[in-house]
Protein backbone atom coordinates (compact mmCIF):
# COMPACT_ATOMS: atom_id res chain seq x y z
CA UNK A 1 92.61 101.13 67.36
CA UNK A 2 90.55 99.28 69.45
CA UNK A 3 93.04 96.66 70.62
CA UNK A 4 95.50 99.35 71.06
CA UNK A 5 93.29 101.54 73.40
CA UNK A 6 92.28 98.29 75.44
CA UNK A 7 96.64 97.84 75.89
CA UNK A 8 96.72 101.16 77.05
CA UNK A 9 93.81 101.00 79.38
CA UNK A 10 95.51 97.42 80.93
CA UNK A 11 98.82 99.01 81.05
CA UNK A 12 97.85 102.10 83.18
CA UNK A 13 95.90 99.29 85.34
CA UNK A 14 98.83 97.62 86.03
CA UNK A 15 101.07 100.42 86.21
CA UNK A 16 98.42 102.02 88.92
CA UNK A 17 98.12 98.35 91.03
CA UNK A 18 102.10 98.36 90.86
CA UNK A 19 102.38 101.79 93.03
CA UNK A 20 99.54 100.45 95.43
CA UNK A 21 100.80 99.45 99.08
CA UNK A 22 100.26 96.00 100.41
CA UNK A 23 100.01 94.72 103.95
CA UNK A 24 103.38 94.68 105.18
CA UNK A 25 103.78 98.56 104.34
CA UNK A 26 100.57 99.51 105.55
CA UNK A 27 100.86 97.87 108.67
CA UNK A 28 104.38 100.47 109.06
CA UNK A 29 102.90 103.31 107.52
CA UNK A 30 100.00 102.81 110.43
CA UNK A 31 101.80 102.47 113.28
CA UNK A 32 104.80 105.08 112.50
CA UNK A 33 101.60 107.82 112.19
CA UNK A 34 99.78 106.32 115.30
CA UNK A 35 102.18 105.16 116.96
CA UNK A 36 106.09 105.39 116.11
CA UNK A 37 107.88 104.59 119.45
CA UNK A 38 107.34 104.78 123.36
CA UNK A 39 108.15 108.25 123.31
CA UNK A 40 106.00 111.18 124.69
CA UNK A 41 104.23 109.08 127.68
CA UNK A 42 107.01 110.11 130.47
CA UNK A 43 105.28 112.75 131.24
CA UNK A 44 102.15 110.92 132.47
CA UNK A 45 104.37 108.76 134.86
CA UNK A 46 105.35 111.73 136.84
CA UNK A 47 101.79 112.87 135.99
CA UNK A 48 99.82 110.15 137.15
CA UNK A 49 102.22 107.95 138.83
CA UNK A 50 103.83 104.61 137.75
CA UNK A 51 100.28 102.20 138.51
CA UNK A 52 97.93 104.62 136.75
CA UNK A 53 100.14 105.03 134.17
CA UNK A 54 100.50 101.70 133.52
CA UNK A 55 97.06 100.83 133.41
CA UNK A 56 95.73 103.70 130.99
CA UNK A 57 98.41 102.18 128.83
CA UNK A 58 96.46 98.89 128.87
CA UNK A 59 92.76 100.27 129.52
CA UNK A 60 92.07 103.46 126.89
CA UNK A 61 92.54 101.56 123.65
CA UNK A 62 89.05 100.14 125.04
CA UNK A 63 87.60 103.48 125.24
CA UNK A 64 89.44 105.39 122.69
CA UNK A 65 91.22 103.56 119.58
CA UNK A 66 90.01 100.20 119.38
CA UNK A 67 86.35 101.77 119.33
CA UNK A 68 87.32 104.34 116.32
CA UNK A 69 89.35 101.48 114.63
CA UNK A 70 86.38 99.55 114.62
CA UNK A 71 84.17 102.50 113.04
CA UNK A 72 87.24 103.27 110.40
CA UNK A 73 87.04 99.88 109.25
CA UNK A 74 83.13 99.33 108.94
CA UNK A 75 83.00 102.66 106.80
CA UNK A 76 86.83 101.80 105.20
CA UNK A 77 84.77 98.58 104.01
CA UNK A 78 82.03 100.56 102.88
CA UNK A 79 83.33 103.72 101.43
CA UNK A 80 86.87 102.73 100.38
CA UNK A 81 88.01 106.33 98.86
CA UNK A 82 90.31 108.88 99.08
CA UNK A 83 89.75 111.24 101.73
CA UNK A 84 88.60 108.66 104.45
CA UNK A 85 86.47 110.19 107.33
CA UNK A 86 85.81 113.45 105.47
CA UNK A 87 83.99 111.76 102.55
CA UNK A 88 82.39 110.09 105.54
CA UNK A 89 81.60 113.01 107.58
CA UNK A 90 80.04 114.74 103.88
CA UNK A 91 77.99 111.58 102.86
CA UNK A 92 76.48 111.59 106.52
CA UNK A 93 75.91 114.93 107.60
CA UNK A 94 76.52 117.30 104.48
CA UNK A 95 78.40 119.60 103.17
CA UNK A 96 79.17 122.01 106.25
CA UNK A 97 80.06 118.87 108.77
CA UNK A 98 82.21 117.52 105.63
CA UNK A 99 84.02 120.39 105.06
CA UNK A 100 84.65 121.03 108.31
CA UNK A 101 86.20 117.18 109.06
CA UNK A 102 88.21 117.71 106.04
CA UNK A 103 89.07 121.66 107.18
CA UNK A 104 89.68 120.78 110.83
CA UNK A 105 92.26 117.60 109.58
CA UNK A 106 94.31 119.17 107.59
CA UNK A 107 94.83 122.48 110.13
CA UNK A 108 95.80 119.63 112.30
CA UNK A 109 98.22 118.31 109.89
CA UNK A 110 100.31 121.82 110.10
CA UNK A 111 100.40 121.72 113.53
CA UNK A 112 101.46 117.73 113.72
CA UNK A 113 103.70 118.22 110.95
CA UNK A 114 105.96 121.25 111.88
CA UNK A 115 105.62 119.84 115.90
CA UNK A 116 107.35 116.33 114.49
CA UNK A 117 110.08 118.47 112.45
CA UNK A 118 110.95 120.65 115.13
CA UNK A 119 110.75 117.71 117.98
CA UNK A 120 113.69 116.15 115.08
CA UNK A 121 116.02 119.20 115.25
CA UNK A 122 115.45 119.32 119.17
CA UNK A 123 116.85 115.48 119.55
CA UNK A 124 119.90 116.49 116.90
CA UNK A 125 120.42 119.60 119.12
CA UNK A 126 121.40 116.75 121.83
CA UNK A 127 123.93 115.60 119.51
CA UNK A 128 125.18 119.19 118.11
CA UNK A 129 124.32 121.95 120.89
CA UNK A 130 125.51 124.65 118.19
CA UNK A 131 122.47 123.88 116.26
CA UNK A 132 120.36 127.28 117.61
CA UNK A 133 118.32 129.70 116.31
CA UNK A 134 118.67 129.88 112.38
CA UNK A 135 120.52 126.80 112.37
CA UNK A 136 117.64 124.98 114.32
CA UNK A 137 115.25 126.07 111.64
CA UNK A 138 117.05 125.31 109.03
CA UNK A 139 117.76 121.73 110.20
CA UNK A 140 113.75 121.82 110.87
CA UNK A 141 113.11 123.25 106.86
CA UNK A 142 115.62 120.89 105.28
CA UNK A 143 114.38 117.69 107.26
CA UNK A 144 110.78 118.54 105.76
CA UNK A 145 112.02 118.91 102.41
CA UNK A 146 113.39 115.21 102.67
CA UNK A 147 110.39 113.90 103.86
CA UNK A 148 108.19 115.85 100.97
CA UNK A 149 110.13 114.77 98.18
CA UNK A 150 109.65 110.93 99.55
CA UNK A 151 105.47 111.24 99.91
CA UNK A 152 105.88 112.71 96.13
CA UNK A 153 107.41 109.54 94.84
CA UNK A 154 104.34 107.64 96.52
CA UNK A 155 102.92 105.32 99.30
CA UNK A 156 105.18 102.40 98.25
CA UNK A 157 108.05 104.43 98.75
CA UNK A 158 106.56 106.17 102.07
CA UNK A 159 105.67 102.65 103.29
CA UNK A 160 109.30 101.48 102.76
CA UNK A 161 110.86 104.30 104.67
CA UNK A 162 108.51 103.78 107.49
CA UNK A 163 109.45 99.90 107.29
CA UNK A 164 112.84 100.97 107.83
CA UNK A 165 112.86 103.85 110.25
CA UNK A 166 110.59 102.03 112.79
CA UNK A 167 112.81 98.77 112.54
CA UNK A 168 115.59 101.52 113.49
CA UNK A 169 113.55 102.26 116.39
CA UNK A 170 112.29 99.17 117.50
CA UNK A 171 115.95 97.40 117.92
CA UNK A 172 117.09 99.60 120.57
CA UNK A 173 114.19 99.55 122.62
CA UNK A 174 114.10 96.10 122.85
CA UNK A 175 117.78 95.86 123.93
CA UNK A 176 116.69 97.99 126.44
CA UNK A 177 114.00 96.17 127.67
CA UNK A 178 115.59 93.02 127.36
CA UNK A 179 118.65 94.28 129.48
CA UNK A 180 116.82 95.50 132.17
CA UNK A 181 114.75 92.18 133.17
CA UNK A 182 118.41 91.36 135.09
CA UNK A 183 117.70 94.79 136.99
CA UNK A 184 114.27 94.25 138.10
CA UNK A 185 113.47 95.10 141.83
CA UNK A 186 110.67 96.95 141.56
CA UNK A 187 107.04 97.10 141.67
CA UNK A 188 106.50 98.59 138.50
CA UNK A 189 103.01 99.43 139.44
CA UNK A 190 103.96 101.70 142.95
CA UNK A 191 103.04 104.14 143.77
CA UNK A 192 99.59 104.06 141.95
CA UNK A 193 99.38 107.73 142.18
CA UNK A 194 101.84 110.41 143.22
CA UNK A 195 101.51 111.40 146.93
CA UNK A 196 99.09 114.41 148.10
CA UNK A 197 98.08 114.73 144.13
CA UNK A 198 94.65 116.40 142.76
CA UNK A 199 92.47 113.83 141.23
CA UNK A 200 92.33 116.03 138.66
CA UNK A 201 95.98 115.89 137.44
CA UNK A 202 95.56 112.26 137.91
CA UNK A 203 92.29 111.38 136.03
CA UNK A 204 92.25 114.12 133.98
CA UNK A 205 95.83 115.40 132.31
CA UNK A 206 96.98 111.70 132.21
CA UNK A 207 93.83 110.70 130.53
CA UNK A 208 94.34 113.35 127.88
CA UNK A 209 98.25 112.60 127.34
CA UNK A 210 97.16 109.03 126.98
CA UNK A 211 94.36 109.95 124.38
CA UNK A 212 96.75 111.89 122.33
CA UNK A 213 99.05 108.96 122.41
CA UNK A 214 96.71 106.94 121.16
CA UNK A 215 94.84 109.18 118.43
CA UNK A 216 95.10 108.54 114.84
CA UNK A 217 93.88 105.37 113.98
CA UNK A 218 90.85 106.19 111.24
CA UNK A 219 93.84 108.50 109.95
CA UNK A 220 94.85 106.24 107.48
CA UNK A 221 91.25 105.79 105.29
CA UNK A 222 92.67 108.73 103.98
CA UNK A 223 94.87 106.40 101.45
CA UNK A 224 92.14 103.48 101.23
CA UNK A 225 92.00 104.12 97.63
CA UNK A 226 96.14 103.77 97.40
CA UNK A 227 95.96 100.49 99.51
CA UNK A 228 95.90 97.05 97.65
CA UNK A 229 92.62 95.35 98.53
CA UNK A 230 91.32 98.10 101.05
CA UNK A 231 88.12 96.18 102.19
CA UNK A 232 90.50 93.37 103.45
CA UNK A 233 93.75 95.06 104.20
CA UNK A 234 92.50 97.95 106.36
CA UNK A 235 90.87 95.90 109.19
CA UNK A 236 94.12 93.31 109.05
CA UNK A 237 96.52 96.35 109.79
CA UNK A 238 94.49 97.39 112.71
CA UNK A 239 94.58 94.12 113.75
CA UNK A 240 98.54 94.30 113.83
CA UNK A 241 98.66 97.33 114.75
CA UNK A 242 96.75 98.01 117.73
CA UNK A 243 98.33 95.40 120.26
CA UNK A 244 101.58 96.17 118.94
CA UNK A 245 100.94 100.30 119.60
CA UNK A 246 99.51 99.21 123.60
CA UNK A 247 103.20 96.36 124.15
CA UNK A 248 105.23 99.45 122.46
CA UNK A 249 104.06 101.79 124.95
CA UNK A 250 103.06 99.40 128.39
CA UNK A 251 106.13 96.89 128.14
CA UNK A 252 109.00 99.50 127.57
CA UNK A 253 107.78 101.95 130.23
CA UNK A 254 107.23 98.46 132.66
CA UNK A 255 110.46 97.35 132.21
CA UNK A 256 112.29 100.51 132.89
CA UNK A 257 110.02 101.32 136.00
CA UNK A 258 110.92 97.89 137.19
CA UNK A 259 114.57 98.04 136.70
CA UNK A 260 114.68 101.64 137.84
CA UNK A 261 112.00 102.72 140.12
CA UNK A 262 112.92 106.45 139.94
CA UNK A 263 109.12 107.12 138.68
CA UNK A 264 109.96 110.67 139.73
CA UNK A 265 112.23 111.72 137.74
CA UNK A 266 110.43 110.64 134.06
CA UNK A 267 110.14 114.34 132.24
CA UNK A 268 110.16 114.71 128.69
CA UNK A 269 113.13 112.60 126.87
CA UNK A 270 114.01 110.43 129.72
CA UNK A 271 113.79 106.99 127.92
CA UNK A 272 117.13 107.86 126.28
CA UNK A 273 118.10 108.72 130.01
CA UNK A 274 116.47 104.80 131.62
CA UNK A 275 118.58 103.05 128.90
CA UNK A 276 121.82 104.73 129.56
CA UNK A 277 121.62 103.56 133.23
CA UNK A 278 119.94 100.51 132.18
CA UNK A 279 122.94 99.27 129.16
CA UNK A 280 125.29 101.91 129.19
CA UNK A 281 126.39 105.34 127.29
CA UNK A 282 125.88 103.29 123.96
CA UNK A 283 122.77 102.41 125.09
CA UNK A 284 121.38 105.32 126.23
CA UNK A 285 122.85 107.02 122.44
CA UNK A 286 120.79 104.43 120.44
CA UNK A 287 117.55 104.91 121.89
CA UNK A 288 118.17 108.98 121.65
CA UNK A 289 119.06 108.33 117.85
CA UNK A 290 115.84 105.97 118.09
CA UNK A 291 114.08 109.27 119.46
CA UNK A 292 114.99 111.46 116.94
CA UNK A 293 114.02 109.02 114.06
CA UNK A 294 110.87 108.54 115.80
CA UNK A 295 109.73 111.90 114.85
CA UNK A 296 110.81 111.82 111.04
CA UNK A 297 108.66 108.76 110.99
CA UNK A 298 105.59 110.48 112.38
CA UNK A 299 106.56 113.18 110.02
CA UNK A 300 106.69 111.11 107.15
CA UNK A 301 103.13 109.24 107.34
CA UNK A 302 101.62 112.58 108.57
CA UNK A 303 102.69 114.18 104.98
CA UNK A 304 101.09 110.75 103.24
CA UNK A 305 97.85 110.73 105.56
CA UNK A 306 96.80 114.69 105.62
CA UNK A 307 97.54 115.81 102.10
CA UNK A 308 94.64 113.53 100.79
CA UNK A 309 92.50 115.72 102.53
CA UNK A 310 93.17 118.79 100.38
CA UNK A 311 92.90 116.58 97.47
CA UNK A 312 89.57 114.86 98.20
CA UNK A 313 88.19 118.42 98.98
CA UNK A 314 89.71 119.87 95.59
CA UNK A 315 88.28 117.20 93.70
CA UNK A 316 84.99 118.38 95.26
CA UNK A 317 84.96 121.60 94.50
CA UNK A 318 86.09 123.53 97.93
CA UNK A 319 89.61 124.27 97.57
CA UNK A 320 91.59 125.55 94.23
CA UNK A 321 91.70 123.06 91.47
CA UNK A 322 95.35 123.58 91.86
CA UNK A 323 95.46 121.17 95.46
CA UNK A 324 93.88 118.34 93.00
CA UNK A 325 96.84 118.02 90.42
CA UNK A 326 98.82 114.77 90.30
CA UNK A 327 102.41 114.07 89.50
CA UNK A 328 102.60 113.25 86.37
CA UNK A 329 105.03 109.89 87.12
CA UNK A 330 104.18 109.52 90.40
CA UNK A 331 100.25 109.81 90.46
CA UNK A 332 100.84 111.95 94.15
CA UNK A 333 98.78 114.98 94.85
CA UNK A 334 102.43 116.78 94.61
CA UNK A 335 100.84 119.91 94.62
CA UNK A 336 99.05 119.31 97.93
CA UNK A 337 102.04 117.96 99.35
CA UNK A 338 104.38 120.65 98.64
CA UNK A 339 101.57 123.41 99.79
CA UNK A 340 101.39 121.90 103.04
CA UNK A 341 105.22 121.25 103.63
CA UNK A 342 105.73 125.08 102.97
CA UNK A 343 103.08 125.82 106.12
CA UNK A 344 105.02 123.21 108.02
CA UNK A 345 108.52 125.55 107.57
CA UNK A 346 106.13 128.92 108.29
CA UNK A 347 105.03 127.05 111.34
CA UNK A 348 108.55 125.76 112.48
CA UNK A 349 108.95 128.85 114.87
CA UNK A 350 106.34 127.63 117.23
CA UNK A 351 107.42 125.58 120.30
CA UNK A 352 106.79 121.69 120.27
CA UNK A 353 104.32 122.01 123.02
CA UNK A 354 101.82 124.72 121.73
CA UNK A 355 101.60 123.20 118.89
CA UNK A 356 100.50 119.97 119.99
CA UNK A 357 98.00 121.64 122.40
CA UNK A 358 96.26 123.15 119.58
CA UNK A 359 96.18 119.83 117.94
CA UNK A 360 94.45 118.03 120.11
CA UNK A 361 91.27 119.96 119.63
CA UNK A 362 91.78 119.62 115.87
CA UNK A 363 92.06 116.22 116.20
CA UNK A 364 89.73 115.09 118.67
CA UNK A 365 86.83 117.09 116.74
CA UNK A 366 87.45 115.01 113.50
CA UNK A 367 87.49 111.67 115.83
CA UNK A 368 84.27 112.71 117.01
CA UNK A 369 83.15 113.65 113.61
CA UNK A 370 84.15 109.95 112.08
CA UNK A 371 81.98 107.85 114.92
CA UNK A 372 79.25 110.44 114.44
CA UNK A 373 79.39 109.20 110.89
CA UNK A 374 79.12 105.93 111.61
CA UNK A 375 76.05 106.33 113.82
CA UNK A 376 74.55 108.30 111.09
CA UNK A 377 75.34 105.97 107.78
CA UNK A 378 74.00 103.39 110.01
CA UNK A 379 70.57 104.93 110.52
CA UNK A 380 70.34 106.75 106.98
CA UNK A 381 71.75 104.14 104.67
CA UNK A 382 71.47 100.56 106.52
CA UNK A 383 71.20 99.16 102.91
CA UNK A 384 74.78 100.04 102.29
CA UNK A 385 77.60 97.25 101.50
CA UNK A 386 79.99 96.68 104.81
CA UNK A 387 82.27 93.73 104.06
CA UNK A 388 83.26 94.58 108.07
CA UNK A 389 80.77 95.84 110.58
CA UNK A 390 81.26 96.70 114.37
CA UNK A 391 80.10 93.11 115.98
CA UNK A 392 77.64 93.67 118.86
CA UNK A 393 74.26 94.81 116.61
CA UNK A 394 73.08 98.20 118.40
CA UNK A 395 75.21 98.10 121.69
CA UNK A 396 78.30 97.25 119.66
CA UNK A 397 77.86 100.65 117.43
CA UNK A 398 77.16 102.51 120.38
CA UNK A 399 80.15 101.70 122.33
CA UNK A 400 82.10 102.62 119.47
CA UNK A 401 80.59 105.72 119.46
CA UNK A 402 79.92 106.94 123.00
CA UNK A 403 83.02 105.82 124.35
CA UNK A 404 85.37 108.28 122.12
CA UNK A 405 82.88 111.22 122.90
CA UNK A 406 83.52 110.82 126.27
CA UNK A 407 87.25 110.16 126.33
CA UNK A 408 86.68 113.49 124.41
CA UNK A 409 85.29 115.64 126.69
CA UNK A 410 87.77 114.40 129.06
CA UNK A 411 90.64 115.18 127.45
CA UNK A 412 89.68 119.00 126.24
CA UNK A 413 88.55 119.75 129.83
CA UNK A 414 91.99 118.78 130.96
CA UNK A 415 93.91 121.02 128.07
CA UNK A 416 96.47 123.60 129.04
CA UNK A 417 95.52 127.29 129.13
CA UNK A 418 96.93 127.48 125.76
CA UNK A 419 95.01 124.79 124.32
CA UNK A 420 91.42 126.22 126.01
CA UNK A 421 92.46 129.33 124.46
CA UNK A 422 93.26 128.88 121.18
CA UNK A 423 91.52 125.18 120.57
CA UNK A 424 88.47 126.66 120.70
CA UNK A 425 89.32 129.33 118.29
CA UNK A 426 90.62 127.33 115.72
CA UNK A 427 87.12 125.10 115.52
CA UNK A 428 85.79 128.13 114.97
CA UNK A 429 87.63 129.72 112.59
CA UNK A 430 86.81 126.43 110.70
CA UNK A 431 83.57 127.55 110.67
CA UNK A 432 84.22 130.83 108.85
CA UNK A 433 86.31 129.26 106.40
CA UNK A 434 83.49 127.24 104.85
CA UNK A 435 81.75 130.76 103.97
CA UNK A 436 84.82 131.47 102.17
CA UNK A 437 85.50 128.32 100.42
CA UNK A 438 81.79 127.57 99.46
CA UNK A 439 81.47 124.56 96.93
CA UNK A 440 82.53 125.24 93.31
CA UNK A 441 82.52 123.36 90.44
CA UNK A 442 84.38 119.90 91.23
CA UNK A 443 87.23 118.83 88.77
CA UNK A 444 85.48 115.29 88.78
């Protein structure tokens, strides 16, 4: 019997290390949720102007995610468990500041999720211009099914399809860029900023776009526990995949602002636009079939990262014992997974850009939140285990932490209306919530 237990107990060890992700698929699954493409900074170019463009893309990961990937992987190497930051935020600051990191993240998720499903249909509504009202949502619904039914089967399944769909992505970008060194007459850099502009719309909605663009990074402790070897392999794919999210962004945009120069006319989209004068029609279709594949991408680590959260806070009693049930071949929270794909489709209705207003405050709260927690485990429990800590002693921690909190305040002062409207509201309605889920019994 004995013998017999101890080969069931090594087989569900193996089986459990066989559906873990290793480097390679981490490194994907990181950048596809942080990164995914050079899509969404046009704006800021028009914004900001070409030079100051330009340069945040080189100068915030200083300020904003190289100093939170440096906190994520001190406390990854510490506290390697499922639910990331909000274990974090609950083993530094309690219960209430735990359950609202947790809370706050996965609201966010809805909002991230349903905005990448509906920025899909958008970019096949290029392609097919019947695809309108019902149709639109029901492209929206079925393309979050897909991706649902892939984060059930697991992270080494997720980490493949992100291995593939940002290869898909990657390829025609660089053609583009490649293609366009023949074309290059410009000063990529001029104008710094646009003519008779308010500093404000310079310093501060540019700043903010860039922040968003950059967010996400301490995302993906959410999964330590479903990583192979997370004390090693967390701060390696931040390694990879920082300077490879600042050339995906800097070099594309340089290249087409050099080959171009028609900084003025960069809206929303217009990459797909730069390589069809840049290499053609064919061209400019690849990179908007790069575009649209961008977003199921974001969509698919978004359902991997986020759904841990309802888990983790299941597990400790918060929400319904139901959000903590695993697949029973897959190991998955399924349950969790399916709940939140259904408030994707309710959200689906809502435009692309109020939804990502909204999500910035969501998310920029839980970023503050995880380098709060680092300050605080620091100072409370100096005695605990870091494989990785931030180098620099007491000036390295507090760069890591003061620099996010005020790339923070930055970008919330320079929200939209809708954002200063409702982002406040939904922090606060976070607050309520935790009277309503108080702590019950955990399942473990």
């Amino acid at each position: 019997m004995l013998s017999q237990a101890s080969a069931n107990d090594t087989g569900q060890t193996v089986r459990k290390a066989a559906t873990k992700a290793g480097l390679l698929s981490f490194v994907f699954v990181m950048y596809s949720y942080t990164t995914a493409g050079p899509f969404g900074l046009e704006d800021m170019v028009t914004t900001s102007g070409p030079g100051a463009t330009l340069l945040y893309l080189l100068l915030i990961p200083f300020f904003w995610c190289i100093p939170i990937s440096l906190v994520a992987a001190e406390l990854t190497t510490a506290m390697p468990v499922e639910g990331g930051f909000y274990r974090w935020s609950r083993a530094a600051f309690g219960d209430f500041w735990g359950f609202l990191a947790g809370w706050w993240n996965w609201c966010a998720s809805f909002l991230l999720g349903a905005a990448s499903a509906v920025l899909f249909t958008d970019y096949v509504k290029y392609f097919f211009p019947q695809v309108t009202a019902w149709k639109h949502y029901l492209v929206t619904i079925a393309i979050i099914g897909v991706i649902a039914w892939i984060n059930v089967r697991g992270i080494k399944m997720v980490g493949r399809v992100a291995t593939v769909l940002e290869i898909a992505v990657l390829i025609p970008v660089a053609v583009m860029c490649l293609l366009s060194v023949r074309m290059w007459h410009q000063n990529p850099f001029s104008p710094w900023i646009p003519p008779r502009t308010g500093i404000f719309q310079v310093f501060g909605v540019g700043l903010a776009l860039g922040i968003w663009l950059y967010s996400g990074y301490e995302q993906l402790s959410t999964v330590a526990e479903e990583v192979e070897d997370p004390q090693r392999t967390y701060p390696k794919a931040l390694a990879w995949v920082i300077p490879l999210s600042i050339a995906t962004y800097f070099v594309p945009a340089a290249c087409a602002l050099a080959a171009l120069g028609n900084w003025q006319q960069w809206t929303t989209g217009f990459f797909p636009e730069a390589a069809r004068q840049i290499g053609g029609p064919s061209l400019g279709f690849a990179v908007n079939i790069a575009a649209a594949i961008t977003s199921i991408a974001l969509l698919n680590s978004t359902v991997l990262t986020t759904t841990r959260m309802p888990y983790a806070m299941a597990q400790d009693g918060y929400l319904s014992t139901l959000l903590s049930r695993r697949h029973a071949a897959y190991g998955t929270p399924a349950t969790a997974i399916i709940f939140s794909a259904v408030i994707y489709c309710a959200l689906a209705w809502v435009s692309f850009t109020q939804l990502i207003a909204v999500y910035a405050w969501l998310r920029i709260a839980t970023s503050i939140m995880t380098v709060l927690s680092a300050w605080q485990l620091r100072r409370t429990q100096p005695e605990m285990p870091r494989a990785f800590r931030i180098p620099g002693g007491g000036l390295g921690l507090a760069y890591a932490v003061v620099a996010p909190v005020v790339m923070s305040v930055v970008a919330l002062l320079a929200s939209d209306r809708f954002g200063l409207i409702w982002g406040p509201v939904v922090l606060v309605l976070g607050m309520g919530s935790y009277l309503v889920f108080r702590r019950r019994e955990p399942v473990s």
